[in-house]
N, C-alpha and C. Protein backbone atom coordinates (compact mmCIF):
# COMPACT_ATOMS: atom_id res chain seq x y z
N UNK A 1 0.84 -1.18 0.00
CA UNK A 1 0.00 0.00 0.00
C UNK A 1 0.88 1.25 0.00
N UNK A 2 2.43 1.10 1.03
CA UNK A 2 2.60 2.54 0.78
C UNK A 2 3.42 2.79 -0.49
N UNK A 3 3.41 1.74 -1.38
CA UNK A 3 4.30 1.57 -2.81
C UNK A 3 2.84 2.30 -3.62
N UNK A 4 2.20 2.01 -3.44
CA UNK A 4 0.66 1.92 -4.41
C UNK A 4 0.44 3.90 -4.14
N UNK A 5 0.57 4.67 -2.46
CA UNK A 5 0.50 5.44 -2.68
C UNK A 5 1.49 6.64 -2.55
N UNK A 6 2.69 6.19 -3.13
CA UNK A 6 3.48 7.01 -3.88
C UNK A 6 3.52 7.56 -5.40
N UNK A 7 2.24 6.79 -5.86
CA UNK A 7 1.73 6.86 -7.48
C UNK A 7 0.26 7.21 -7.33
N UNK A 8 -0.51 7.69 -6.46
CA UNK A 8 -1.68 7.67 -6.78
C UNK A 8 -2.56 7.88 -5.03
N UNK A 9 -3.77 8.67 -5.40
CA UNK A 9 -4.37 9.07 -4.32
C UNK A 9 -5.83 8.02 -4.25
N UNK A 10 -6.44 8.29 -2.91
CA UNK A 10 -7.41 7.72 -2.70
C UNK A 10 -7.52 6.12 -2.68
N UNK A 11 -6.42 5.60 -1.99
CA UNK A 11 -5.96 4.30 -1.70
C UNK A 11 -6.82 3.37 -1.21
N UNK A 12 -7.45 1.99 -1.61
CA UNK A 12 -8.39 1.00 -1.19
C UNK A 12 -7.51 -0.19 -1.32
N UNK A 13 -8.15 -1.28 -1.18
CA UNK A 13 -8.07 -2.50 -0.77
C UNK A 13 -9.54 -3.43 -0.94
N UNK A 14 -9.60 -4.06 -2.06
CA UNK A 14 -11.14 -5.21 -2.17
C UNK A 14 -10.72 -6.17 -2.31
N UNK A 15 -11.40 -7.09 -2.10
CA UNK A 15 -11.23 -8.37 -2.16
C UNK A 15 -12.91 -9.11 -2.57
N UNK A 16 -12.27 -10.62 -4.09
CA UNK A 16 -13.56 -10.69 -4.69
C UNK A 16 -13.62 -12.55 -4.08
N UNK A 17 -14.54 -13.62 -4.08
CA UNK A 17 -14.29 -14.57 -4.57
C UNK A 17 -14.13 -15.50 -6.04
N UNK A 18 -13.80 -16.40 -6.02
CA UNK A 18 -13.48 -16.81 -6.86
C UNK A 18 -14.28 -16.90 -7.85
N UNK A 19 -14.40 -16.49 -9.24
CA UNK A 19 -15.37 -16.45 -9.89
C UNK A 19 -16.69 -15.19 -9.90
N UNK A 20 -16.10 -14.14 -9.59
CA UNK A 20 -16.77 -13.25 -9.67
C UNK A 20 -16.67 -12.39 -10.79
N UNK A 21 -17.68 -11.37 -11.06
CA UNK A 21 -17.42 -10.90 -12.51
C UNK A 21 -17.71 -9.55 -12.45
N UNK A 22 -17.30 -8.38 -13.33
CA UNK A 22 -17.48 -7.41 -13.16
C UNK A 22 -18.06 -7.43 -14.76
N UNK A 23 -19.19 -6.69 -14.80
CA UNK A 23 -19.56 -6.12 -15.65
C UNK A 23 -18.94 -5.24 -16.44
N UNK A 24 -18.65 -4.74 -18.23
CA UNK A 24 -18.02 -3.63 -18.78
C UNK A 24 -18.36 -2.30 -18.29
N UNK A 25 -17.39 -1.30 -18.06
CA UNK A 25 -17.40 -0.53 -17.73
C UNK A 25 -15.83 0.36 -17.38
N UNK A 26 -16.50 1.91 -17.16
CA UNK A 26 -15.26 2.78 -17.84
C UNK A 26 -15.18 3.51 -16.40
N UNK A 27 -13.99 4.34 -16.07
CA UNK A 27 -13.53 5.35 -15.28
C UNK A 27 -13.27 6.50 -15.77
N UNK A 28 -13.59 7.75 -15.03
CA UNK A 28 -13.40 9.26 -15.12
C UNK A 28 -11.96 9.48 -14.77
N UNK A 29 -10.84 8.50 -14.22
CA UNK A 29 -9.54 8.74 -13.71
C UNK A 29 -8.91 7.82 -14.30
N UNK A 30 -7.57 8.15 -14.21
CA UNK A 30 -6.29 6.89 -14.07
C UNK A 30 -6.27 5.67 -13.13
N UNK A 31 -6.71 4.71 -12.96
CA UNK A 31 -6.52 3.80 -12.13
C UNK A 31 -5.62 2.57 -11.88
N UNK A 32 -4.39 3.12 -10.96
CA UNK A 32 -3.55 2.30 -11.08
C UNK A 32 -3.62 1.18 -9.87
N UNK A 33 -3.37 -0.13 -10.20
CA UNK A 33 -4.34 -1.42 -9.59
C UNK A 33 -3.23 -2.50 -9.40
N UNK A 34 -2.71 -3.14 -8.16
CA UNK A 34 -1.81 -3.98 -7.75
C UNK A 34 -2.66 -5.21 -7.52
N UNK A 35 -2.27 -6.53 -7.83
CA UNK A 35 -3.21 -8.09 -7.50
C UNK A 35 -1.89 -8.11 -6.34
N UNK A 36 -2.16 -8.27 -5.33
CA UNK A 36 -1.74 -8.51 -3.96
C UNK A 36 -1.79 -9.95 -3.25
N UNK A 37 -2.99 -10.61 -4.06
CA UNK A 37 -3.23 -12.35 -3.88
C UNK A 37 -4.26 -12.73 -4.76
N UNK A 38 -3.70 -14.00 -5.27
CA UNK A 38 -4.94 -14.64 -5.57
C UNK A 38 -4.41 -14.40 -7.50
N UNK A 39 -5.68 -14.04 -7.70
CA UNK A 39 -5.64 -13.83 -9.81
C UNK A 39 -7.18 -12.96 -10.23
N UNK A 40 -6.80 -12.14 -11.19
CA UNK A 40 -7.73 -11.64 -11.95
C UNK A 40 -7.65 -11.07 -13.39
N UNK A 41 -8.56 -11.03 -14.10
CA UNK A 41 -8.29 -11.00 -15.82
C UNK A 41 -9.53 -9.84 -15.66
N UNK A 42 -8.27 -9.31 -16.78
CA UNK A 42 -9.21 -8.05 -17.42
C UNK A 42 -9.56 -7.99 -18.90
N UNK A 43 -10.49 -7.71 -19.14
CA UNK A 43 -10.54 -7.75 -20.67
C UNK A 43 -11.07 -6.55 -20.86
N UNK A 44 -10.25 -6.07 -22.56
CA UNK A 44 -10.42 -4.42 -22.57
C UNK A 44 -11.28 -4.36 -24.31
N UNK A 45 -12.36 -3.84 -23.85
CA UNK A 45 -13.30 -4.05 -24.87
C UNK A 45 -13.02 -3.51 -25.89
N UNK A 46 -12.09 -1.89 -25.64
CA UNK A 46 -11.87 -0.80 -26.93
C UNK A 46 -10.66 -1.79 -28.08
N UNK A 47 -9.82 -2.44 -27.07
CA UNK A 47 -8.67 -3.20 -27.82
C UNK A 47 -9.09 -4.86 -27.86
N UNK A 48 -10.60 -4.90 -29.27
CA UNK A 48 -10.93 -6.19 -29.31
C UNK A 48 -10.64 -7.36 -28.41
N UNK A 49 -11.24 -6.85 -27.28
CA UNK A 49 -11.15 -7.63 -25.75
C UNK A 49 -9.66 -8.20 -25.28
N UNK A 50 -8.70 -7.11 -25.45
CA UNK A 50 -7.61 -8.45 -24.78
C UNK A 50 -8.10 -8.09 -23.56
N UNK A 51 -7.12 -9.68 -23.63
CA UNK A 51 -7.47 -10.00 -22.44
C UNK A 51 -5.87 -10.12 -21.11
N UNK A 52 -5.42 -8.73 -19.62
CA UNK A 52 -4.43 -9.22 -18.94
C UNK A 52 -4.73 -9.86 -17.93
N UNK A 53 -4.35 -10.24 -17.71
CA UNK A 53 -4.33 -11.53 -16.16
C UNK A 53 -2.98 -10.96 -15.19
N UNK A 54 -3.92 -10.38 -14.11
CA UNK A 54 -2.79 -10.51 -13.02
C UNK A 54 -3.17 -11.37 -12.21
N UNK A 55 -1.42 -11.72 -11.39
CA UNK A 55 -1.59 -12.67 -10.17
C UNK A 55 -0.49 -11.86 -9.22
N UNK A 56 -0.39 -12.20 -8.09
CA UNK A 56 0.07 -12.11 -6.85
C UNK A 56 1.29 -11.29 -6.93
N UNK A 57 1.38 -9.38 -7.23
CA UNK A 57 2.49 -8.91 -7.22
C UNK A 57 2.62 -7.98 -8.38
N UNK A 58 1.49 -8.51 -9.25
CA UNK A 58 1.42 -8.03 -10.73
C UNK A 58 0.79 -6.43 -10.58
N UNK A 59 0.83 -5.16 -11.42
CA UNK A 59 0.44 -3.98 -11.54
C UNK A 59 -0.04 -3.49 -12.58
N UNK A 60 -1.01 -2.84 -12.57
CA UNK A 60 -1.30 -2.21 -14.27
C UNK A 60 -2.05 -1.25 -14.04
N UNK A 61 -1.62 -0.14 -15.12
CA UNK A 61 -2.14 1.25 -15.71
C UNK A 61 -3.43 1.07 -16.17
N UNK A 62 -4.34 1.31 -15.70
CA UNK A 62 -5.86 1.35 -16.28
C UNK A 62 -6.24 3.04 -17.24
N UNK A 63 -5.91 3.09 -18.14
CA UNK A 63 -6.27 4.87 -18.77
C UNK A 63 -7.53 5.19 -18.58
N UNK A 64 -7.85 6.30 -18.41
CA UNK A 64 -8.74 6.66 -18.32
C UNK A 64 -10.20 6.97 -19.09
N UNK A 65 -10.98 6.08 -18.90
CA UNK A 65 -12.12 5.71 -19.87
C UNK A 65 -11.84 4.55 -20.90
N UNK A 66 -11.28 3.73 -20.01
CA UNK A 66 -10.80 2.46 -21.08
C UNK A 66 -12.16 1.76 -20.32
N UNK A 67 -12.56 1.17 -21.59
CA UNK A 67 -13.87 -0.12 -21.54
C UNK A 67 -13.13 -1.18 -21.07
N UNK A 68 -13.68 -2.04 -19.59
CA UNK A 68 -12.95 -2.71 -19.30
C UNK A 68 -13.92 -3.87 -18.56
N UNK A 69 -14.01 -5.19 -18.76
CA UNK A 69 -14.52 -6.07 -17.66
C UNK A 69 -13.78 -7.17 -17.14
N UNK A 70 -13.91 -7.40 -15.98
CA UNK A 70 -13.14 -8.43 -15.34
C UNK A 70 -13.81 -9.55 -14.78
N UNK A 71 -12.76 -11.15 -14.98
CA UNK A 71 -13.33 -12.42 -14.29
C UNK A 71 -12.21 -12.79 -13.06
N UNK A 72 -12.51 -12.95 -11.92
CA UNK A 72 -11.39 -13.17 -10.66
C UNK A 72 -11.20 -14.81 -10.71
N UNK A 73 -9.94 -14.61 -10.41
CA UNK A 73 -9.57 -15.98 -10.94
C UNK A 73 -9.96 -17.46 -9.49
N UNK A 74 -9.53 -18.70 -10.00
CA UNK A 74 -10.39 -19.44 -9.10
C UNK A 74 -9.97 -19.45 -7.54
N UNK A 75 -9.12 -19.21 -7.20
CA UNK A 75 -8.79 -18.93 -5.73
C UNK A 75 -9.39 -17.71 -5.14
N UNK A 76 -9.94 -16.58 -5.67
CA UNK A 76 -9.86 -15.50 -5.71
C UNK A 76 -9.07 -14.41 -5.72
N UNK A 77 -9.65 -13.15 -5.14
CA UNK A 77 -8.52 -12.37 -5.22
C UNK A 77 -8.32 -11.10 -4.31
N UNK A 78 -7.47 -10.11 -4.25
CA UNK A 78 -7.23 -9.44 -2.88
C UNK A 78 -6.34 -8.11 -4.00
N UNK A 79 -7.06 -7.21 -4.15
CA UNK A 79 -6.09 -5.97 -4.98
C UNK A 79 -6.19 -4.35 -4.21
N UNK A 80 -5.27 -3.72 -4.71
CA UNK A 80 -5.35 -2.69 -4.09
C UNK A 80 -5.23 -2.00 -5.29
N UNK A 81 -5.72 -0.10 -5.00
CA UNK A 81 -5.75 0.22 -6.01
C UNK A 81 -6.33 2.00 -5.58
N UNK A 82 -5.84 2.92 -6.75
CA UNK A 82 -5.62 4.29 -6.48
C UNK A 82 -6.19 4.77 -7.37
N UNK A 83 -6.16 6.19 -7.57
CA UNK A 83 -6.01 6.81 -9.13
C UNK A 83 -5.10 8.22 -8.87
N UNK A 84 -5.04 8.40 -10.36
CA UNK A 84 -4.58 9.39 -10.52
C UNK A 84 -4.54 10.62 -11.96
């Protein structure tokens, strides 16, 4: 967390179970997002759905107003996450 907010304000912590899903959808900010445990896949609708997968340690730049939905992987998962 205090790595997460040296890049970014308004610092959280969620946690999903396994197999949970997020519906597509966009952000008004930068959201930069650490997988802390567990696994989760993002798929980015504007760039013919790829699809990244983080696991345990992994980080990624979310831009701002990127179309995005996610599946948490089968252990679940535990992320933290800011914007900026």
């Amino acid at each position: 967390m205090a790595r997460l907010r040296e890049e970014a304000t308004g610092c959280y912590s969620w946690s999903n179970g396994p197999g949970d899903r997020y519906a597509a959808h966009s952000h008004t900010y930068e959201k930069v997002l650490y997988c802390v445990e567990g696994s989760i896949a993002f798929n980015l609708e504007a760039e013919g759905g790829k699809r990244i997968e983080l696991k345990a340690g992994d980080r990624m730049v979310l831009p701002r107003g990127t179309i995005h939905s996610a599946v948490v992987g089968p252990t679940g998962c535990t992320c933290i996450e800011g914007k900026r």
